[in-house]
N, C-alpha and C. Protein backbone atom coordinates (compact mmCIF):
# COMPACT_ATOMS: atom_id res chain seq x y z
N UNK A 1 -11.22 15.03 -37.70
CA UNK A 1 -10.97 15.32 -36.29
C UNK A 1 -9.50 15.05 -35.98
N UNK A 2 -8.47 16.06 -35.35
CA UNK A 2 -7.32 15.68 -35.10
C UNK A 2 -7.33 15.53 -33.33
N UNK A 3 -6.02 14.99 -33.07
CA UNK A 3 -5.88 14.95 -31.80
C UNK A 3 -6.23 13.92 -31.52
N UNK A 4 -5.91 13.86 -29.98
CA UNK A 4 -6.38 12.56 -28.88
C UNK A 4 -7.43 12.69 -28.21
N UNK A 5 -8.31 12.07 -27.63
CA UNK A 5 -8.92 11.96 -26.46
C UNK A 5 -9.25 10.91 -26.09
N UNK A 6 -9.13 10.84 -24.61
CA UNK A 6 -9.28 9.64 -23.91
C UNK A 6 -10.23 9.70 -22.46
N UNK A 7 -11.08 8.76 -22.39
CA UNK A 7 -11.16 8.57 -21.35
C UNK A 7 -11.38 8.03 -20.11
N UNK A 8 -11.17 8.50 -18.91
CA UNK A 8 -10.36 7.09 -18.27
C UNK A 8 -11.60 6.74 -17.22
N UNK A 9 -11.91 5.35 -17.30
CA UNK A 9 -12.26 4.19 -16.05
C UNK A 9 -12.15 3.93 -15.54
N UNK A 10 -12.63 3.92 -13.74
CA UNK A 10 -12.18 3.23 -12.57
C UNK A 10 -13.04 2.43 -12.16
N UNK A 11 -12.93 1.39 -11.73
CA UNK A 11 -13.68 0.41 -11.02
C UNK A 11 -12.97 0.34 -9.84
N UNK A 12 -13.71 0.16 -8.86
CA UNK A 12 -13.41 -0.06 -7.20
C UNK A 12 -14.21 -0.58 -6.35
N UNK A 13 -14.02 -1.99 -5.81
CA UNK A 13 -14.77 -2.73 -5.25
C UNK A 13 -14.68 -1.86 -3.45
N UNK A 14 -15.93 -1.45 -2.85
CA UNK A 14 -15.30 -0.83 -1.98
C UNK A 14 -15.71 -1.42 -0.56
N UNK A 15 -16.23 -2.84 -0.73
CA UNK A 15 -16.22 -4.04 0.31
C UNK A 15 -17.36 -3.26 1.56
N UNK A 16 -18.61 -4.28 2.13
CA UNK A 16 -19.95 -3.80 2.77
C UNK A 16 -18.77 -3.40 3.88
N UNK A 17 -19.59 -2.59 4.65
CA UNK A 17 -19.03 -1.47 6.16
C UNK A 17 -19.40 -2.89 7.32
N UNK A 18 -17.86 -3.23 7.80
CA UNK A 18 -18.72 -4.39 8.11
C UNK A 18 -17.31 -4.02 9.42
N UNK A 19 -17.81 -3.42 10.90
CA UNK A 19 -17.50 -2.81 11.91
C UNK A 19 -16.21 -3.84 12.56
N UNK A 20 -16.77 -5.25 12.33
CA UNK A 20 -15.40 -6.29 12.89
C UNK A 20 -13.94 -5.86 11.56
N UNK A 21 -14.18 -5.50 11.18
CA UNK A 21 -13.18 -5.45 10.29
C UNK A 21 -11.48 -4.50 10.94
N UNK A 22 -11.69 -4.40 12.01
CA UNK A 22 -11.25 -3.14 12.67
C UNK A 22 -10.48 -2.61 11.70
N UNK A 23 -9.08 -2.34 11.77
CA UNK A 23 -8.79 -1.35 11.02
C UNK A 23 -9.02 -1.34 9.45
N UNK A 24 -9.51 -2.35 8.83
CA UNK A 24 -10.22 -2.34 7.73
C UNK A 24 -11.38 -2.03 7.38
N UNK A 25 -12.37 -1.85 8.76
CA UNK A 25 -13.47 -0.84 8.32
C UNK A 25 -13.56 0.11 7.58
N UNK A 26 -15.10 0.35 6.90
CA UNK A 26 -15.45 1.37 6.48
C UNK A 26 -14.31 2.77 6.84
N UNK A 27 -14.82 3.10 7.95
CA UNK A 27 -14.31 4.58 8.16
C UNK A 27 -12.97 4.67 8.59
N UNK A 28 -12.14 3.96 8.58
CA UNK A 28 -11.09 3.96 8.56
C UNK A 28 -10.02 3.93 6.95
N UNK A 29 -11.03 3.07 5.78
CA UNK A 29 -10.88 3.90 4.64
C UNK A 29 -10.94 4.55 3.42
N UNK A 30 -12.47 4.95 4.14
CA UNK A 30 -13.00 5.73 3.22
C UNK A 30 -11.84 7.04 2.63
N UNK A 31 -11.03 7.81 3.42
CA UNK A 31 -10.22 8.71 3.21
C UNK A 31 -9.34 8.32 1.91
N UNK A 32 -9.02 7.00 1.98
CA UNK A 32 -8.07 6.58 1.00
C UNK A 32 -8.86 6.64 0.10
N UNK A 33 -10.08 6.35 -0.36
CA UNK A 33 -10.81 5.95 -1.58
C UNK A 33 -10.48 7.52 -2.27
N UNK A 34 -11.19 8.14 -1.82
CA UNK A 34 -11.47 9.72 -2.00
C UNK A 34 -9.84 10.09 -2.26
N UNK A 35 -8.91 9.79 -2.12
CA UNK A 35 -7.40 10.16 -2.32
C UNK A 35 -7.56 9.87 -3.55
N UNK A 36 -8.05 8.61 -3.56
CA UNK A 36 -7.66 7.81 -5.06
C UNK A 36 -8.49 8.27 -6.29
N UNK A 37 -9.98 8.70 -6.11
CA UNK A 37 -10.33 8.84 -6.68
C UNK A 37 -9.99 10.42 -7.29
N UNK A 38 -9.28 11.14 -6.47
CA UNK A 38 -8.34 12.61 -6.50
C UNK A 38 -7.60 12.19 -7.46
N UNK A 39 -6.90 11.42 -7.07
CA UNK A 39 -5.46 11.15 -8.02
C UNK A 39 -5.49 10.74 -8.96
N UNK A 40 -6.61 10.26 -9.25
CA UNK A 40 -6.84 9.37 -10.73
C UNK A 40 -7.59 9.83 -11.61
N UNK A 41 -8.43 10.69 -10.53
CA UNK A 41 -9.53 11.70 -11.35
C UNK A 41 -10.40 10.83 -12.86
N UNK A 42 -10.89 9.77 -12.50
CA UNK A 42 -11.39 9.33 -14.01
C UNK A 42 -12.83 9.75 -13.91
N UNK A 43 -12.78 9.96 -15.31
CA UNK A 43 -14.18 9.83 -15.86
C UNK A 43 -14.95 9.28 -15.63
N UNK A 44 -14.79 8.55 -15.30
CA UNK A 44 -16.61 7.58 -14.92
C UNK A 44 -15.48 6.60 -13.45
N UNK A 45 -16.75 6.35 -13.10
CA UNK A 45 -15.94 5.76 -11.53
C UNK A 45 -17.10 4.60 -11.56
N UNK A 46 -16.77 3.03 -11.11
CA UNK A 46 -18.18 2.56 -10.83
C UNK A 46 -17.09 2.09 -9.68
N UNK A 47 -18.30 1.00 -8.48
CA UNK A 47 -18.21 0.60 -7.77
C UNK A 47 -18.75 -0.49 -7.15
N UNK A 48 -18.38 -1.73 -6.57
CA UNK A 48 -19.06 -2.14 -6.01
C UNK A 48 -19.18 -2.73 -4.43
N UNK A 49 -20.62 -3.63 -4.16
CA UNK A 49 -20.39 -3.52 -2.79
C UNK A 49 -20.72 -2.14 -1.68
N UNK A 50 -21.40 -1.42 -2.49
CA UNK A 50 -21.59 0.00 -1.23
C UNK A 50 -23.12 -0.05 -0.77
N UNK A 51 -23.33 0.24 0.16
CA UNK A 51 -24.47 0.69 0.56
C UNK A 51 -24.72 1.56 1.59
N UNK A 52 -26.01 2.06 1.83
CA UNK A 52 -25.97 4.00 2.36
C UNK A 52 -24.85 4.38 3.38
N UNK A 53 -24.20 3.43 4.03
CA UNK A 53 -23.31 3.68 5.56
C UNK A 53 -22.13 3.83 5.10
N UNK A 54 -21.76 3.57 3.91
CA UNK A 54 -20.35 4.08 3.21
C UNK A 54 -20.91 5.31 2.40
């Protein structure tokens, strides 16, 4: 077999949706996650900390 392949891992803790958080709430940044996970595009993504409201 010649050549490279690789592939890439993200882990991202993405902290419970927790509304006092003000501008650190949930929906304020979820947008960023989704950037990141654009930009990094990995192969396998895990996460933790989510549940259905994120």
């Amino acid at each position: 077999m010649t050549g490279n392949s690789q592939t890439k891992v993200m882990t991202y803790n993405l902290r419970f949706d927790n509304p006092r958080d003000n501008e650190n709430a949930w929906s304020e940044r979820k947008d960023e996650v989704v950037q990141l996970l654009d930009y990094y595009a990995p192969d396998f993504a895990a996460h933790r900390k989510d549940c259905i409201a994120n």
